[in-house]
N, C-alpha and C. Protein backbone atom coordinates (compact mmCIF):
# COMPACT_ATOMS: atom_id res chain seq x y z
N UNK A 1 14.71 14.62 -15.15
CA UNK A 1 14.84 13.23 -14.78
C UNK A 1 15.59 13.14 -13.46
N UNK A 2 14.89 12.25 -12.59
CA UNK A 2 15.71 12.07 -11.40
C UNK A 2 16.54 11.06 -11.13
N UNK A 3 17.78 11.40 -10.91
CA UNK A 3 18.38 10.24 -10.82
C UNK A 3 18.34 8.85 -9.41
N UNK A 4 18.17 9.83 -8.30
CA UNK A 4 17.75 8.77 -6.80
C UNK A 4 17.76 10.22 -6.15
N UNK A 5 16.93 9.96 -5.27
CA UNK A 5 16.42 10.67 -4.45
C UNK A 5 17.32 10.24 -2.86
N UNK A 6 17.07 8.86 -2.48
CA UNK A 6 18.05 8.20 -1.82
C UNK A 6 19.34 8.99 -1.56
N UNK A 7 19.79 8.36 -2.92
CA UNK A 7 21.54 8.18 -2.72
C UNK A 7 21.94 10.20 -2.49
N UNK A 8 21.07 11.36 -2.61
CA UNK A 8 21.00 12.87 -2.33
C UNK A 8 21.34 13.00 -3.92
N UNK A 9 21.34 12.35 -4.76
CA UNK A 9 20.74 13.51 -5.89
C UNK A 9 19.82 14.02 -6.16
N UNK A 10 19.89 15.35 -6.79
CA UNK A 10 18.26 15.54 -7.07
C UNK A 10 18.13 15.74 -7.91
N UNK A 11 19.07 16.21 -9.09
CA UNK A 11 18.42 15.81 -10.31
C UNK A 11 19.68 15.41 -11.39
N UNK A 12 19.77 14.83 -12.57
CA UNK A 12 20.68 14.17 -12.97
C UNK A 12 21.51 15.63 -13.77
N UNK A 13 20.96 16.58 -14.10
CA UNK A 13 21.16 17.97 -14.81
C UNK A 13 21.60 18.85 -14.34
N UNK A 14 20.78 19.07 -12.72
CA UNK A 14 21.45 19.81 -11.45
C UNK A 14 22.81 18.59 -10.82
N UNK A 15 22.77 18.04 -10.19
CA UNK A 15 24.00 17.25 -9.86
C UNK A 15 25.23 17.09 -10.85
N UNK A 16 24.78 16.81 -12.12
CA UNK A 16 26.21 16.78 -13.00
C UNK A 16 26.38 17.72 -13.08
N UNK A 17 25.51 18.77 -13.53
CA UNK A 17 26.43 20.14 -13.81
C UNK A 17 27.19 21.06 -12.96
N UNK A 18 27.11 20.57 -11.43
CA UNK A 18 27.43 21.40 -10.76
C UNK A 18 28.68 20.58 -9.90
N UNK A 19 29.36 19.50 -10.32
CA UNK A 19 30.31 18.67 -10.52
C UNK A 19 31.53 19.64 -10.57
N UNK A 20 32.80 19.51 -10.13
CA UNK A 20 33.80 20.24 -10.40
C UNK A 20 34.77 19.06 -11.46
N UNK A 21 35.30 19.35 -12.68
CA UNK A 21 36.45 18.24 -12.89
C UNK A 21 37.05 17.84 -12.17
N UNK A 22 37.99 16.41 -11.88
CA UNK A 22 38.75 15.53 -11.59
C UNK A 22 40.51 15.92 -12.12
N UNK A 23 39.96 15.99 -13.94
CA UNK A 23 40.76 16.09 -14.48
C UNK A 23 41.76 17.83 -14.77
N UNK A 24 40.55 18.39 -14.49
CA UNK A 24 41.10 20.06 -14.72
C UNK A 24 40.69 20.32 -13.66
N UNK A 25 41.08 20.55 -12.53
CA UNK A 25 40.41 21.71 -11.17
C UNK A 25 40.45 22.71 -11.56
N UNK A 26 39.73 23.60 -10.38
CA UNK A 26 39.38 25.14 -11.32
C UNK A 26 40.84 25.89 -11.15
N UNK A 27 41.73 25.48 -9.87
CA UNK A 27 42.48 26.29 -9.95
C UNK A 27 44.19 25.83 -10.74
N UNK A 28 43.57 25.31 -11.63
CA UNK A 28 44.74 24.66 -12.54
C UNK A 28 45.30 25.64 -13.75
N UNK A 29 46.44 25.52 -14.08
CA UNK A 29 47.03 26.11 -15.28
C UNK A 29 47.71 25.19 -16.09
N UNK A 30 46.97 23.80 -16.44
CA UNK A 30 47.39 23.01 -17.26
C UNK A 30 46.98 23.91 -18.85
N UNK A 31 48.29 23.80 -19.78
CA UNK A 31 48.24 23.77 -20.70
C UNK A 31 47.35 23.23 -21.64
N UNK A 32 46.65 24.21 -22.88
CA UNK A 32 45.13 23.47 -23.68
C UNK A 32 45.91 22.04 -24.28
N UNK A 33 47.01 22.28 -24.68
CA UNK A 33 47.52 21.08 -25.40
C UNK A 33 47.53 19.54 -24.27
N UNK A 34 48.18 19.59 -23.22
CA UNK A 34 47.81 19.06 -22.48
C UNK A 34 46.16 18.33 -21.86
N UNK A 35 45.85 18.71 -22.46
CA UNK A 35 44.10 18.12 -21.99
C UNK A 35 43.75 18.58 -23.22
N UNK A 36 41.99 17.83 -23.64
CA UNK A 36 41.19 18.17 -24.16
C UNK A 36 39.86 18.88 -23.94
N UNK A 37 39.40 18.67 -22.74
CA UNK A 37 38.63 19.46 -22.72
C UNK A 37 38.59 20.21 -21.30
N UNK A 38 38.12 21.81 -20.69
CA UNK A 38 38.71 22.25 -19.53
C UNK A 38 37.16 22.47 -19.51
N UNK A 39 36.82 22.85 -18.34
CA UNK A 39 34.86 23.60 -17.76
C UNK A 39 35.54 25.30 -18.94
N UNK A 40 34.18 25.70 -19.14
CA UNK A 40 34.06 27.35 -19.47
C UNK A 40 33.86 27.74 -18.43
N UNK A 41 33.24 27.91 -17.60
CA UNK A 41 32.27 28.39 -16.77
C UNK A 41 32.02 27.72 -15.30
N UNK A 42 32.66 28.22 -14.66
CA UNK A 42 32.73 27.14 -13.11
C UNK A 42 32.07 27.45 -11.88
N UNK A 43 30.85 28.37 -12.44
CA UNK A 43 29.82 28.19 -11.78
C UNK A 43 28.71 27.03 -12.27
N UNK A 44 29.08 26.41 -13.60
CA UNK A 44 28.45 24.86 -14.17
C UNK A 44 29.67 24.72 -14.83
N UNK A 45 30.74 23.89 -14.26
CA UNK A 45 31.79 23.61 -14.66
C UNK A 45 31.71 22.05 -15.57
N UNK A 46 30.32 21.34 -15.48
CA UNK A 46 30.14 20.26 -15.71
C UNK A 46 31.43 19.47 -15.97
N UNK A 47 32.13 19.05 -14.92
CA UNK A 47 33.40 18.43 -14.49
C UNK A 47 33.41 16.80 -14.86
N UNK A 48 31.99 16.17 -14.66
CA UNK A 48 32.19 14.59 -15.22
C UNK A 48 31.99 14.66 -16.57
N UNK A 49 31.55 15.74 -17.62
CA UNK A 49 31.76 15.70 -18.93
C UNK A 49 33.33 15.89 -19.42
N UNK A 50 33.45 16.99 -18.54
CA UNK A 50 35.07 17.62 -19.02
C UNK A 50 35.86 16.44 -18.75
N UNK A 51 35.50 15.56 -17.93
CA UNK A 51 36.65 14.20 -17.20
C UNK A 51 36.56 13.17 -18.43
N UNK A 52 35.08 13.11 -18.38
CA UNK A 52 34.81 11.79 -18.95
C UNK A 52 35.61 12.27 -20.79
N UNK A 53 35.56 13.35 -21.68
CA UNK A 53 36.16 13.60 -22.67
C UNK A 53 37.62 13.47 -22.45
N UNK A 54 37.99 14.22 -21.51
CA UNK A 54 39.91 13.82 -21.32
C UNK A 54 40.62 12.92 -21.36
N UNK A 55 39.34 11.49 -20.54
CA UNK A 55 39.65 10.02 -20.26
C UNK A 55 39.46 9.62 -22.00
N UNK A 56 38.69 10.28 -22.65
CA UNK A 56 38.66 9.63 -23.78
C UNK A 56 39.67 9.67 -24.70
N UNK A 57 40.55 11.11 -24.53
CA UNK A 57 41.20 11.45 -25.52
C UNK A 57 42.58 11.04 -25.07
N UNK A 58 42.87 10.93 -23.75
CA UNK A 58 43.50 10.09 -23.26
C UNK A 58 44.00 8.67 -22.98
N UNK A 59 42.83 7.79 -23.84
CA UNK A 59 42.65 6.66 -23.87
C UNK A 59 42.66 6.82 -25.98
N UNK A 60 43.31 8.04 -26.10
CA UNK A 60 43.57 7.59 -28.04
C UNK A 60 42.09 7.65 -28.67
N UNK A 61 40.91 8.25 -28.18
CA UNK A 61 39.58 8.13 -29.22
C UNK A 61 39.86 9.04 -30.25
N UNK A 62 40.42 10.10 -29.62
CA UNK A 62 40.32 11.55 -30.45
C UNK A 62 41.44 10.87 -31.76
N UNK A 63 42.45 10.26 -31.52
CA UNK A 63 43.14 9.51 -32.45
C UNK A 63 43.00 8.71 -33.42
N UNK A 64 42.45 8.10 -32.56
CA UNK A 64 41.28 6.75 -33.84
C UNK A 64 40.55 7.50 -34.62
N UNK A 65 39.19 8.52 -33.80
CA UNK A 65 38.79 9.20 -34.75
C UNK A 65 39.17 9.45 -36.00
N UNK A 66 40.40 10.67 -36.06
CA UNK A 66 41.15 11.03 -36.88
C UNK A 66 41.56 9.91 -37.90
N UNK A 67 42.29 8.95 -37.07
CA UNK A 67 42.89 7.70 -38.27
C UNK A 67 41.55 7.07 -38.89
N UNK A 68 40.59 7.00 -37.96
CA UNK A 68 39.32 6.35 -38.96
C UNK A 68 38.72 7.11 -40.13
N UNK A 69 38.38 8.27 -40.19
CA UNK A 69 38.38 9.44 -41.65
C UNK A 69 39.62 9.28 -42.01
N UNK A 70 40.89 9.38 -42.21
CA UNK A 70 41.65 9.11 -42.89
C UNK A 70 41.41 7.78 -43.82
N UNK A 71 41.30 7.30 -43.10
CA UNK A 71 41.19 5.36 -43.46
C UNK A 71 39.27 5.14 -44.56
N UNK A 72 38.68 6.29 -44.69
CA UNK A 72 37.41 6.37 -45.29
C UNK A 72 37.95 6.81 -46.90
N UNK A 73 37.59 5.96 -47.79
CA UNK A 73 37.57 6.83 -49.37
C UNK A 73 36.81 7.61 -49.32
N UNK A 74 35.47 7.33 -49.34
CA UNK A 74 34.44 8.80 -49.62
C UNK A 74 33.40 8.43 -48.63
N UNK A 75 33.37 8.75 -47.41
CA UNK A 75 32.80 8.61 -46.75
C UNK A 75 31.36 9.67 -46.98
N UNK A 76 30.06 8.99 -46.47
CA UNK A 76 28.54 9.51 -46.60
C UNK A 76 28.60 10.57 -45.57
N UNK A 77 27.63 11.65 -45.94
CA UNK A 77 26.78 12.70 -45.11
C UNK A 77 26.88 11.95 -43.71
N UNK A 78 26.04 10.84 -43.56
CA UNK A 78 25.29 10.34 -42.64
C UNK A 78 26.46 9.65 -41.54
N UNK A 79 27.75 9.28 -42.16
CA UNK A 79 28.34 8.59 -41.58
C UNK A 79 29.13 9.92 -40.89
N UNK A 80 29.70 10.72 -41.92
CA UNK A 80 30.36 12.04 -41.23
C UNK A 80 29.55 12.43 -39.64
N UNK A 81 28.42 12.53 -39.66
CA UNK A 81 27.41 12.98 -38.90
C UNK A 81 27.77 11.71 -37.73
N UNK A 82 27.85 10.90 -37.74
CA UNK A 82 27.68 9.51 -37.19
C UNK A 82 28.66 10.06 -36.50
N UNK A 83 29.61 10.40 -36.61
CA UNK A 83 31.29 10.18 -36.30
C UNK A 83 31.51 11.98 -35.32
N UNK A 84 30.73 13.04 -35.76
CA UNK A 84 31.09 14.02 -35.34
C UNK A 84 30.19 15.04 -34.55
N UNK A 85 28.95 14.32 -34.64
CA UNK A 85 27.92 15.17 -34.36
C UNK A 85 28.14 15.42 -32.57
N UNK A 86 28.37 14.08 -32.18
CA UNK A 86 28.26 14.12 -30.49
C UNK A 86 29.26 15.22 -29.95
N UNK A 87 30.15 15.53 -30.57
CA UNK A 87 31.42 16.25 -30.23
C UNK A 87 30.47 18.06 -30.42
N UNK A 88 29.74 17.92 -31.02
CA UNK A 88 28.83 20.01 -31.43
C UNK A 88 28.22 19.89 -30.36
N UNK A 89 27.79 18.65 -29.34
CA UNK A 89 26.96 18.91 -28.20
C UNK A 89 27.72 19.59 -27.18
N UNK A 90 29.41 19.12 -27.07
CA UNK A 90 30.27 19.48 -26.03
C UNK A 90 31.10 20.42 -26.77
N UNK A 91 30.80 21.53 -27.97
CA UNK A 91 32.40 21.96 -28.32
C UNK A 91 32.59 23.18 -27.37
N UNK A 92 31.54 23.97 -26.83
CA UNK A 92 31.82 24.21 -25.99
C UNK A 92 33.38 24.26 -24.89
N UNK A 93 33.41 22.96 -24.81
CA UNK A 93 34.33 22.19 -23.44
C UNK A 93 35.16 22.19 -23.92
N UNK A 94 35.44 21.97 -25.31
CA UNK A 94 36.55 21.47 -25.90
C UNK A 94 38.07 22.06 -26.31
N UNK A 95 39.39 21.84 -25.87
CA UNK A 95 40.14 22.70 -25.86
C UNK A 95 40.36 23.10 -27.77
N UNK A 96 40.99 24.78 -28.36
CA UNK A 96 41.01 25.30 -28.99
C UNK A 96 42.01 23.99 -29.95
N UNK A 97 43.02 23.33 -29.20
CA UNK A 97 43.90 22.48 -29.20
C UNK A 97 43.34 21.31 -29.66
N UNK A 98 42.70 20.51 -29.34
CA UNK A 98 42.16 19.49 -29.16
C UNK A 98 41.16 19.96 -30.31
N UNK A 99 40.65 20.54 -31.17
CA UNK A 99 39.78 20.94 -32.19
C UNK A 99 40.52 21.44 -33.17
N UNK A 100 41.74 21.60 -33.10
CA UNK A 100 42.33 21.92 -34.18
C UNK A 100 43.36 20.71 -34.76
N UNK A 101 43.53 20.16 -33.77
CA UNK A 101 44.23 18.72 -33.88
C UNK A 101 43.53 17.90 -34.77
N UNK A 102 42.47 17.42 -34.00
CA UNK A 102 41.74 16.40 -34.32
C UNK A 102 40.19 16.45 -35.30
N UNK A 103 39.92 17.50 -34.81
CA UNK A 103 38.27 17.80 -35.59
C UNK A 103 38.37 18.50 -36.94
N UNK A 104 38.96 19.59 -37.12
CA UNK A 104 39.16 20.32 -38.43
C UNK A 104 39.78 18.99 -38.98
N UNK A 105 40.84 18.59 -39.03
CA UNK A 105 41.76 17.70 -40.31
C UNK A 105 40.10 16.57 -40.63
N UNK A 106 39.71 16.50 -39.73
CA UNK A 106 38.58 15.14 -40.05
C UNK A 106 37.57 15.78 -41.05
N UNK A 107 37.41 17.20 -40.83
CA UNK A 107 36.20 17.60 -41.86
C UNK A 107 37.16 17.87 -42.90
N UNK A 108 38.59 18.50 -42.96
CA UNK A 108 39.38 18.41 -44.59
C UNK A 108 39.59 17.47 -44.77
N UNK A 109 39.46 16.04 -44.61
CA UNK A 109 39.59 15.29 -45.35
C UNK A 109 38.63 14.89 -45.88
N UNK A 110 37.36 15.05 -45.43
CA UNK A 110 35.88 14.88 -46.33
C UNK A 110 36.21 15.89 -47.56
């Protein structure tokens, strides 16, 4: 998919992925606890994913998350899925920290 040809992207897959973070530069030694998610790989560091997750967890989602399964009696298959699936697309990215915090306690409490 192309995103504009115009504005010099050329493709929405090639251009994001080859993005450096905002939030983690490559030559950073921020702590995993400190952030949630860092690039693996910074020859596709995909940097507006790694940003756009940090801004999130930084803005308390990864929190809510958590308090929202807490706050579930017996929550469904479908809803678990609802709530966690988008996060297996990026775990990848995701710090060791930031998955042990927030993602494991959400599946022990199912």
């Amino acid at each position: 998919a192309v995103v504009s040809t115009q504005s010099g992207h050329y493709g929405r897959d090639h251009y994001n992925a080859s993005q450096t973070s905002k939030t983690v530069p490559p030559s950073s030694q921020i702590p995993g606890a400190d952030v949630f998610a860092r690039p693996t790989d910074f020859r596709v560091p995909k940097g507006w994913l790694v940003d756009l997750i940090n801004h999130f967890g930084s803005d308390g989602g990864f929190t809510y998350l958590l308090e929202k399964f807490r706050s579930f009696k017996s929550p469904s298959l479908e809803l678990i899925s609802l709530y966690l699936k988008p996060f297996g697309f990026c775990i990848d990215l995701l710090t060791s920290s930031c998955v042990q915090t927030y993602l494991v306690p959400c599946t022990v409490i199912v």
